[in-house]
C-alpha atoms as a PDB file:
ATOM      1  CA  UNK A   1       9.050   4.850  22.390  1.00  0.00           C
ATOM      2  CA  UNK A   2       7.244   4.220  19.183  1.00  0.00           C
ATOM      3  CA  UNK A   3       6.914   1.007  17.647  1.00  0.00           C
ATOM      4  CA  UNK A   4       7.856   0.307  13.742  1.00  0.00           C
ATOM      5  CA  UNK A   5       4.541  -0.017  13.132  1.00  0.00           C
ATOM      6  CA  UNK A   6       2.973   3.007  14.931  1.00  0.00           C
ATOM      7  CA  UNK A   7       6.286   5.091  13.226  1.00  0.00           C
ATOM      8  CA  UNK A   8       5.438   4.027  10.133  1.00  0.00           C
ATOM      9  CA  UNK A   9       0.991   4.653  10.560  1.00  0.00           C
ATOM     10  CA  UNK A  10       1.796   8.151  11.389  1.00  0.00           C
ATOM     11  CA  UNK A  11       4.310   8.709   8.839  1.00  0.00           C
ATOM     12  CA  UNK A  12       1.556   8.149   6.637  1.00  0.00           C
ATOM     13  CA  UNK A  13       0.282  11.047   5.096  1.00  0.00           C
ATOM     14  CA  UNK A  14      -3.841  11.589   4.013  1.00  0.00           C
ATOM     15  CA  UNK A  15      -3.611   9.351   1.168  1.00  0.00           C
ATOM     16  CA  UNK A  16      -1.667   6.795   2.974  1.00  0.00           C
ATOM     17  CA  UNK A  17      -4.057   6.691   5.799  1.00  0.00           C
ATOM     18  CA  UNK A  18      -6.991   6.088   2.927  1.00  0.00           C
ATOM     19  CA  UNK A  19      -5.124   3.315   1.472  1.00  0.00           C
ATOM     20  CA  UNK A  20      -4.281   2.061   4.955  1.00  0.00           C
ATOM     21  CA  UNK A  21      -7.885   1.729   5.569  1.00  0.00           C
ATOM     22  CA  UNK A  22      -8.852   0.320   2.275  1.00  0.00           C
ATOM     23  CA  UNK A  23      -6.416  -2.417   3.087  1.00  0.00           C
ATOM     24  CA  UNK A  24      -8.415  -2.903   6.123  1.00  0.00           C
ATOM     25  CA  UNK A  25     -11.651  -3.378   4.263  1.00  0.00           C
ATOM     26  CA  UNK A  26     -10.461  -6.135   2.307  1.00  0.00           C
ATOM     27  CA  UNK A  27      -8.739  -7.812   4.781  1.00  0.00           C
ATOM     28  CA  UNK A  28     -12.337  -7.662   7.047  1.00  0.00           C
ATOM     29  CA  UNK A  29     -14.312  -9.243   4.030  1.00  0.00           C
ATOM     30  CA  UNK A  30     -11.410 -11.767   2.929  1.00  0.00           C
ATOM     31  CA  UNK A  31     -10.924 -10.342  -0.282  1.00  0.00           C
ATOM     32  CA  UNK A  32      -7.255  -9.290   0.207  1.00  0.00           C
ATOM     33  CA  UNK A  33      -5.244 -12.266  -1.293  1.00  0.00           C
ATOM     34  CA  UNK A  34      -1.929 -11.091   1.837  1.00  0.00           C
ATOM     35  CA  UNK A  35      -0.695 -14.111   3.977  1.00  0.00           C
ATOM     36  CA  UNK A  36      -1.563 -14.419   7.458  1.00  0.00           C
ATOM     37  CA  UNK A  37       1.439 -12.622   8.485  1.00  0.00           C
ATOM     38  CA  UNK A  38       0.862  -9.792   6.054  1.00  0.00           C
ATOM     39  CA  UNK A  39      -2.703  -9.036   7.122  1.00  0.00           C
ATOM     40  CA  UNK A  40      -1.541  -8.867  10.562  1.00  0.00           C
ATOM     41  CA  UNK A  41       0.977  -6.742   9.911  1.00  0.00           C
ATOM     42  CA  UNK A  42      -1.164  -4.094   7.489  1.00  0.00           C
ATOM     43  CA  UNK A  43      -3.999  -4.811  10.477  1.00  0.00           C
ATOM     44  CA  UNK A  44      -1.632  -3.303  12.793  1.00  0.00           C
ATOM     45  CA  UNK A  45      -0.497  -0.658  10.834  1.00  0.00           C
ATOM     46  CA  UNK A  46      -4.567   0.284  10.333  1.00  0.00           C
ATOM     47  CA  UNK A  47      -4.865  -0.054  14.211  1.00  0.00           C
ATOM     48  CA  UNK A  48      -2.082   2.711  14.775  1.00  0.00           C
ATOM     49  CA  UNK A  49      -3.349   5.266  12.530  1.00  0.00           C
ATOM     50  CA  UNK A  50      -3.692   8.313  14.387  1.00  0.00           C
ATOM     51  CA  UNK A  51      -7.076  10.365  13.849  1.00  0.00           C
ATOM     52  CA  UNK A  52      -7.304  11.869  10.619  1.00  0.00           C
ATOM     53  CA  UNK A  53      -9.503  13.797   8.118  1.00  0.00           C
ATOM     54  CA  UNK A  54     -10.280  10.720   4.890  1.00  0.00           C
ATOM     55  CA  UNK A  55     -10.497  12.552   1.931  1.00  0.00           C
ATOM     56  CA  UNK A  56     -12.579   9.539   0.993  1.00  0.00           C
ATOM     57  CA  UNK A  57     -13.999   7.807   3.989  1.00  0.00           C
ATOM     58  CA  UNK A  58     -16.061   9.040   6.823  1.00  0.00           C
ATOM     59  CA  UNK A  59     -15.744   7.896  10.837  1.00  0.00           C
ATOM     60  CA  UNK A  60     -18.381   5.173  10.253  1.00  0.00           C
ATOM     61  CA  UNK A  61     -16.087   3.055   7.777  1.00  0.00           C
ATOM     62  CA  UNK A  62     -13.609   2.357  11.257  1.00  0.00           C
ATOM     63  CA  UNK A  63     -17.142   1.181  13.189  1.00  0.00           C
ATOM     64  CA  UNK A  64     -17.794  -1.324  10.123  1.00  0.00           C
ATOM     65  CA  UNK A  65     -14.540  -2.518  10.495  1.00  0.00           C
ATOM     66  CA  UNK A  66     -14.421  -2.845  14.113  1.00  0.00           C
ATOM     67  CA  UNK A  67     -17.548  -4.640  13.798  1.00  0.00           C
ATOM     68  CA  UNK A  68     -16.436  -7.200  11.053  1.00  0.00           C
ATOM     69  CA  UNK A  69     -13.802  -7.948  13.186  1.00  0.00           C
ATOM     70  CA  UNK A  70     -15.451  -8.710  15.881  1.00  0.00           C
ATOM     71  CA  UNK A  71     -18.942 -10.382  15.100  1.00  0.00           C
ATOM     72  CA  UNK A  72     -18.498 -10.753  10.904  1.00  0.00           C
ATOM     73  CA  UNK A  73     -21.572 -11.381   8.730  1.00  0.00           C
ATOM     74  CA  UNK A  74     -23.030 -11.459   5.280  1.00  0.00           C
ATOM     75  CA  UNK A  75     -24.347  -8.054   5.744  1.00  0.00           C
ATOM     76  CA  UNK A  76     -21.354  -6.409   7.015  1.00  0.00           C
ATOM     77  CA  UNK A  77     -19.438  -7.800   3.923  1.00  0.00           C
ATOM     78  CA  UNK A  78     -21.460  -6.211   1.629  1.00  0.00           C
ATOM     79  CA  UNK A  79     -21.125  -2.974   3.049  1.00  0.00           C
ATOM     80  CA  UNK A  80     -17.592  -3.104   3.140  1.00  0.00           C
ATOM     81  CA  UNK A  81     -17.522  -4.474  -0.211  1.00  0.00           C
ATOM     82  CA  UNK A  82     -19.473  -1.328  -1.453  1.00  0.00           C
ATOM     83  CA  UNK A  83     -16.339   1.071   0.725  1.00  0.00           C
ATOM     84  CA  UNK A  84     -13.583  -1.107  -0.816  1.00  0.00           C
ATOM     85  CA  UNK A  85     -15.210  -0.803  -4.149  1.00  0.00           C
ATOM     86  CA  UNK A  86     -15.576   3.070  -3.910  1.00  0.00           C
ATOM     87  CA  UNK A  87     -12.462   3.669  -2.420  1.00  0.00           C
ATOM     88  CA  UNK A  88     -10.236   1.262  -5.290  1.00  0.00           C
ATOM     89  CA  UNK A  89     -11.951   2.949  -7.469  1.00  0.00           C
ATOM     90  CA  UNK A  90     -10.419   6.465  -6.684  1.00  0.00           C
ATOM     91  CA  UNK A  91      -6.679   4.672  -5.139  1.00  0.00           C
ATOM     92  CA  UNK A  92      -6.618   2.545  -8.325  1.00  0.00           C
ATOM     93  CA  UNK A  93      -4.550  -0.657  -8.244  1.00  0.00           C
ATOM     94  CA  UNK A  94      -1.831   0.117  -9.059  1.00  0.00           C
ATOM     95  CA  UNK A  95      -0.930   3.263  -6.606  1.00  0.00           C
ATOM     96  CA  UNK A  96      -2.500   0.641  -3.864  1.00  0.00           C
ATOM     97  CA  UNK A  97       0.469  -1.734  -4.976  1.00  0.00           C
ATOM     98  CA  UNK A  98       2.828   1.062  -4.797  1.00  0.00           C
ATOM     99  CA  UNK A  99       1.826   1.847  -1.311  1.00  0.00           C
ATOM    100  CA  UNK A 100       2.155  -2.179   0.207  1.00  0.00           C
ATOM    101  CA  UNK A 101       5.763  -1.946  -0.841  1.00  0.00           C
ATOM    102  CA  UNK A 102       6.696   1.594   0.189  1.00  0.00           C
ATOM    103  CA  UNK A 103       5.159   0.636   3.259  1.00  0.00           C
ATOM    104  CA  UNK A 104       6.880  -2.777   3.994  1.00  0.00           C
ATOM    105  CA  UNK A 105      10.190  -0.684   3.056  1.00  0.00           C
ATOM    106  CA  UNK A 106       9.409   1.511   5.776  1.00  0.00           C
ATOM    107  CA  UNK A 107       8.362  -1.313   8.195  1.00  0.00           C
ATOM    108  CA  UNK A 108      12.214  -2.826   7.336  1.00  0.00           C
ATOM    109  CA  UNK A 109      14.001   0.953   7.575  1.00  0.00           C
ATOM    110  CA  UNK A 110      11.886   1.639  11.121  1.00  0.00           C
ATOM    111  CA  UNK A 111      13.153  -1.622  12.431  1.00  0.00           C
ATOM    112  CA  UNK A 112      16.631  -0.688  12.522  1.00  0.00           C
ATOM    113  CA  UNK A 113      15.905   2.245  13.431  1.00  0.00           C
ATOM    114  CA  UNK A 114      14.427   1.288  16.579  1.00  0.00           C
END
């Protein structure tokens, strides 16, 4: 059986999945201003994305990340910068906002679900 989470991730539809992974970015270079327990739970969420086709990133933005995560540096940061930058810039802020919440109101509706 699915989790909430992993319901929710493949919910998500192209656009979704894009601002799923933008989340990502800016969690991975600490520019995402989230609590702990929100950037776990969007971290998640990026983790059970199922394999898509980005209509703005390509496979090598989910090998920065996984690297980040795992052995962060100056130089990693500023290539995610430059993908978070590029990618905010076609999500805008505001539809980014409007994603978090329809996605922590799907978290909530997939846990009693479950």
């Amino acid at each position: 059986m699915m989790s909430p989470i992993e319901k929710v991730a493949t919910s998500l539809d192209t656009f979704g999945r894009d601002c799923a992974v933008t989340v990502a970015l800016k969690i991975s270079d600490d520019s995402c201003k989230m609590d702990e327990e929100q950037r776990a739970v969007f971290m998640s969420l990026y983790d059970a994305l199922p394999p898509y086709k980005s209509e703005i990133f390509d496979n090598a933005v989910h090998d920065l990340i996984c690297e980040t995560r795992n052995t962060p540096n100056s130089s990693l940061y500023a290539c995610i910068k430059k993908e978070r930058e590029m990618a905010m810039a076609i999500i805008t802020k505001e539809r980014m906002k409007s994603f978090k919440s329809s996605v922590r109101a799907a978290l909530i509706i997939a846990q009693f679900q479950s």
